[in-house]
Protein backbone atom coordinates (compact mmCIF):
# COMPACT_ATOMS: atom_id res chain seq x y z
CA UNK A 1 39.44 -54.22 -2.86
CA UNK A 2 40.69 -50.75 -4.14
CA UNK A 3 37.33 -49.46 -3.22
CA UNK A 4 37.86 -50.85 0.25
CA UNK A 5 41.38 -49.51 1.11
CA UNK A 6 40.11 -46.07 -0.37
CA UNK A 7 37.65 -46.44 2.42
CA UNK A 8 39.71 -47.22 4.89
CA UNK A 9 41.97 -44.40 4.31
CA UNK A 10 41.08 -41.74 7.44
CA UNK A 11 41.26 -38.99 4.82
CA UNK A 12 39.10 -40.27 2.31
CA UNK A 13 35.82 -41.57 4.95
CA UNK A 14 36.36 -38.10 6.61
CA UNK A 15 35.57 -36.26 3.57
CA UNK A 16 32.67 -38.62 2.54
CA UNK A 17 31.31 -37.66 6.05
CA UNK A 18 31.84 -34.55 5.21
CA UNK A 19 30.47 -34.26 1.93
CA UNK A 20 27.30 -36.32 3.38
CA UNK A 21 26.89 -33.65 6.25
CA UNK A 22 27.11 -30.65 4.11
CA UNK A 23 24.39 -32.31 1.58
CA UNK A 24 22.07 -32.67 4.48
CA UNK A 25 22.89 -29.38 5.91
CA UNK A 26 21.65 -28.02 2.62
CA UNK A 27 18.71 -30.08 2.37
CA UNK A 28 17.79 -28.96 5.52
CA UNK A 29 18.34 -25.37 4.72
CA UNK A 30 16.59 -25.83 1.51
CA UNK A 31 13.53 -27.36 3.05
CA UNK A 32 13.21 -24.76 6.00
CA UNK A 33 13.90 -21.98 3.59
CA UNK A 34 10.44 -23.14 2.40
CA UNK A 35 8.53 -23.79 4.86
CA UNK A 36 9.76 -19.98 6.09
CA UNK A 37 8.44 -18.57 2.68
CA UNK A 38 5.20 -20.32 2.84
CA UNK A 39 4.26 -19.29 6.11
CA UNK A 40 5.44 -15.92 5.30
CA UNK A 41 2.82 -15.40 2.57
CA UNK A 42 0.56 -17.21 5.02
CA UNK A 43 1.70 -14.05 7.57
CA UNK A 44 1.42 -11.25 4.80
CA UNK A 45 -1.91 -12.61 3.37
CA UNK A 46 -3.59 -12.46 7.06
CA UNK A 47 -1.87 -9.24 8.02
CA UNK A 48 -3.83 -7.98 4.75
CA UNK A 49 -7.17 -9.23 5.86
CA UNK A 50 -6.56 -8.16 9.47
CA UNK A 51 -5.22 -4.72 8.27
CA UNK A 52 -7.55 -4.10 5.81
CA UNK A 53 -10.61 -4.91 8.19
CA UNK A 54 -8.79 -2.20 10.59
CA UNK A 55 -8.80 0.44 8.23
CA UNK A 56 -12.79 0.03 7.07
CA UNK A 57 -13.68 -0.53 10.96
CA UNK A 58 -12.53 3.25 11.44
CA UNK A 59 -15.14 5.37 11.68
CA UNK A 60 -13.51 8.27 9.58
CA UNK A 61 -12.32 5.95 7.22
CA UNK A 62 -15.64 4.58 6.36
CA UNK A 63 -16.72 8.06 6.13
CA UNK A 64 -14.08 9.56 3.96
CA UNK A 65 -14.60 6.82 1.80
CA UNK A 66 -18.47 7.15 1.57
CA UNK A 67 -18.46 11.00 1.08
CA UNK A 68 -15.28 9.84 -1.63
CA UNK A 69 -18.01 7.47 -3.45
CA UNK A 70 -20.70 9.47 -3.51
CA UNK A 71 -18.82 12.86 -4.18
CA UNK A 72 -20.57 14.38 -0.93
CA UNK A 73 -20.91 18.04 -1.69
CA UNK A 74 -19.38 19.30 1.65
CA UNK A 75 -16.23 16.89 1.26
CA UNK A 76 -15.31 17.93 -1.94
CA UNK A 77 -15.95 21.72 -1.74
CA UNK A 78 -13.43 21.20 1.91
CA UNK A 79 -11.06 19.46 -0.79
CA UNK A 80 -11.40 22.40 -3.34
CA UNK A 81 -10.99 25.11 -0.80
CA UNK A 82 -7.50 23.66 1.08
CA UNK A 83 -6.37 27.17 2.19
CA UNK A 84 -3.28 26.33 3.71
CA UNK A 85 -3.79 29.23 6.06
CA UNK A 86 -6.80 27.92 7.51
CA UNK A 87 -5.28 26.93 10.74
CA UNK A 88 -3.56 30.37 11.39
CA UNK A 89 -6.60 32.75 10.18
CA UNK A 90 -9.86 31.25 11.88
CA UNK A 91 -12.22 32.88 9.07
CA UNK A 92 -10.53 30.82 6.48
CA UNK A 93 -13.18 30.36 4.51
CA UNK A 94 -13.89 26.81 5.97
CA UNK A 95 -17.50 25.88 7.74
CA UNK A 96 -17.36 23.82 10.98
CA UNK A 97 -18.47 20.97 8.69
CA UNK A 98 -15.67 21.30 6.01
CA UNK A 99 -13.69 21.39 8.51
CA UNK A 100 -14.68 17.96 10.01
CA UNK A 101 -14.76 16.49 6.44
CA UNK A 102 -11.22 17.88 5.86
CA UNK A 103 -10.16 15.80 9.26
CA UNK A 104 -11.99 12.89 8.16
CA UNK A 105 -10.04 12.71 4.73
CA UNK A 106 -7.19 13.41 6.95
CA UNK A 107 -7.04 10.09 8.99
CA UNK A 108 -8.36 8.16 6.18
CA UNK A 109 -5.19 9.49 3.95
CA UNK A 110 -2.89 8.81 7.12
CA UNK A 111 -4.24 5.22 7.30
CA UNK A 112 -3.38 4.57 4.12
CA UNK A 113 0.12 5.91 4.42
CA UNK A 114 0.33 3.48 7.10
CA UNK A 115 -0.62 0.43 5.03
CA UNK A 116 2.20 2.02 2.76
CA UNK A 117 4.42 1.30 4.99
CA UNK A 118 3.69 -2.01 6.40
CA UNK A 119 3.73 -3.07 2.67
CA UNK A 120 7.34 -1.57 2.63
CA UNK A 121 8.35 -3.19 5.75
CA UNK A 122 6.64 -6.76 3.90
CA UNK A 123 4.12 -7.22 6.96
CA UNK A 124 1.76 -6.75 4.20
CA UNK A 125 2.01 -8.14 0.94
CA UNK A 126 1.83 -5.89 -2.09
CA UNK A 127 -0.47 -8.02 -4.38
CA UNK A 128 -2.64 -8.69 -1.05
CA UNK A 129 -3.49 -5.44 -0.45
CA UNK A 130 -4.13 -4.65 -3.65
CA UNK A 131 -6.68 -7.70 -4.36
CA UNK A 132 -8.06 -6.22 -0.96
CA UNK A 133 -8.50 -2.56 -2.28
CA UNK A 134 -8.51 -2.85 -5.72
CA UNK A 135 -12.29 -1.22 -6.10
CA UNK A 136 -10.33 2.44 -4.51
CA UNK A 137 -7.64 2.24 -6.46
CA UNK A 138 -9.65 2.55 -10.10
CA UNK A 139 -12.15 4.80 -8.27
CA UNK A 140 -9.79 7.49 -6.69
CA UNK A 141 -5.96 7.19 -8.69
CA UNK A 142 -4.90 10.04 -10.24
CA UNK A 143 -4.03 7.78 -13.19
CA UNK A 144 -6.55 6.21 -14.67
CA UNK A 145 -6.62 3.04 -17.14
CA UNK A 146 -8.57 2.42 -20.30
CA UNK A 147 -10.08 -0.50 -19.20
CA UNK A 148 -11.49 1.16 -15.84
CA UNK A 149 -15.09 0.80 -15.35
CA UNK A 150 -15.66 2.80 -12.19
CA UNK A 151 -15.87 6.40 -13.15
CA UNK A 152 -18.52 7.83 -10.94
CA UNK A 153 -16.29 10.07 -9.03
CA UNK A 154 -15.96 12.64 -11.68
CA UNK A 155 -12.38 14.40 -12.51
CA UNK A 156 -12.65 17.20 -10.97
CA UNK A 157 -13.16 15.50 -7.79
CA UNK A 158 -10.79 13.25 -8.34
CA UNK A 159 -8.07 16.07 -9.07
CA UNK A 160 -9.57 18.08 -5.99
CA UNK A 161 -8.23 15.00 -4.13
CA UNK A 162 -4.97 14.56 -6.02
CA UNK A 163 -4.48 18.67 -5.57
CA UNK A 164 -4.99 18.06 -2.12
CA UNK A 165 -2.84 14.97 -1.10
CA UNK A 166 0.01 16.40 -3.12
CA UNK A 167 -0.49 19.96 -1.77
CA UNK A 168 -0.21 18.65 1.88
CA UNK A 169 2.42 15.86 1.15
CA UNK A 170 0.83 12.70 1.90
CA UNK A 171 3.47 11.23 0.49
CA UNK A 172 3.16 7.95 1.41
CA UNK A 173 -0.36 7.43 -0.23
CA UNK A 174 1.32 8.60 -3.29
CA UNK A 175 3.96 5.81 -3.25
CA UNK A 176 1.35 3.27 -2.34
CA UNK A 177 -1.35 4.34 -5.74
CA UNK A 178 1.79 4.55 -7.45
CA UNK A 179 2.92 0.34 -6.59
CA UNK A 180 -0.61 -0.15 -8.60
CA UNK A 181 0.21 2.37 -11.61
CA UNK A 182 -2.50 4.71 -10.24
CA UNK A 183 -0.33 7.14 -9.38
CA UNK A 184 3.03 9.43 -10.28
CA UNK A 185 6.18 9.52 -8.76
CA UNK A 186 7.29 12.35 -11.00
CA UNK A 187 8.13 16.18 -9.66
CA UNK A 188 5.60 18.61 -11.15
CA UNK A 189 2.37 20.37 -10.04
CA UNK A 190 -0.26 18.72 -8.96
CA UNK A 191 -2.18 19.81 -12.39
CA UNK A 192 0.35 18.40 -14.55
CA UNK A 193 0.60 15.21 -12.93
CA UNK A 194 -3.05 14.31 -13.03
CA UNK A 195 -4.74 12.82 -15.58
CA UNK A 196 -8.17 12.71 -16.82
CA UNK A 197 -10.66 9.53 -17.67
């Protein structure tokens, strides 16, 4: 009987409404708030196929990273010799083909600052990517591991490329070897940052 006039009271059923609404408002919330993150990571995980299938279809890509794995003689010597006045004094040392290698590592370094950014801008998941590209990352970071098995690219080629994406500012695939440990975000020289198998 208590129960009942309790009930009856306006007050009391309006807050039991509204105690009732608000518990399915959350539910609802709760529920959608998953189903958002799920098909989030269902968005990040095919923007890191899709992405990373873009970057290997480009043709300099593909060759930058071929000339990378083989330590192509002409790539590497373009790497060594980086005369940053080689655009103002034509003789700058630099044959028509180092010069084309030099572009090639150029768009392949700018597509990867681009992947650093649509991991910053989480179109891309981190961990994606890096199951994705994990192979590079060992091969080419500046900072090695103990437990890396891939050490064909020798260390002076890898710290001709380290020289030469710090010397030009490529900032962004800095930040991006760095998410994986492969890489420093410290100031210093090029020399002092890099470190040797």
């Amino acid at each position: 009987m208590a129960v009942a006039r309790w009930l009856a009271n306006g007050t009391n059923l309006a807050a039991i409404v509204a105690a009732l609404s608000g518990a399915v408002a959350v539910f609802r919330y709760w529920r959608n708030s998953i189903r958002d993150r799920e098909n989030l990571v269902k968005q990040q995980a095919s923007a890191a196929v899709t992405e990373t299938l873009n970057f290997l279809a480009d043709r300099d890509v593909r060759a930058a990273l071929s000339a990378l794995d083989y330590s192509e003689p002409v790539t590497m010597q373009a790497l060594r010799i980086h005369a940053p006045t080689y655009e103002s004094e034509a003789d700058g040392g630099f044959s028509d083909d180092e010069k084309l290698a030099r572009d090639t590592i150029d768009q392949f370094l700018t597509r990867l600052e681009m992947i650093n950014f649509l991991i910053d801008k989480k179109v891309v998941a981190e961990d994606d990517f890096r199951q994705q590209f994990n192979y590079w990352l060992e091969l080419l970071g500046e900072i090695p591991r103990a437990d890396d098995e891939l050490r064909h690219l020798s260390d002076a080629n890898r710290k001709a490329l380290w020289h030469y994406i710090r010397t030009y500012r490529f900032g962004g695939v800095i930040q991006l070897f760095a998410r994986y440990g492969r890489a420093s975000l410290d100031k210093g020289s090029p020399e002092s940052l890099f470190r040797a198998r």
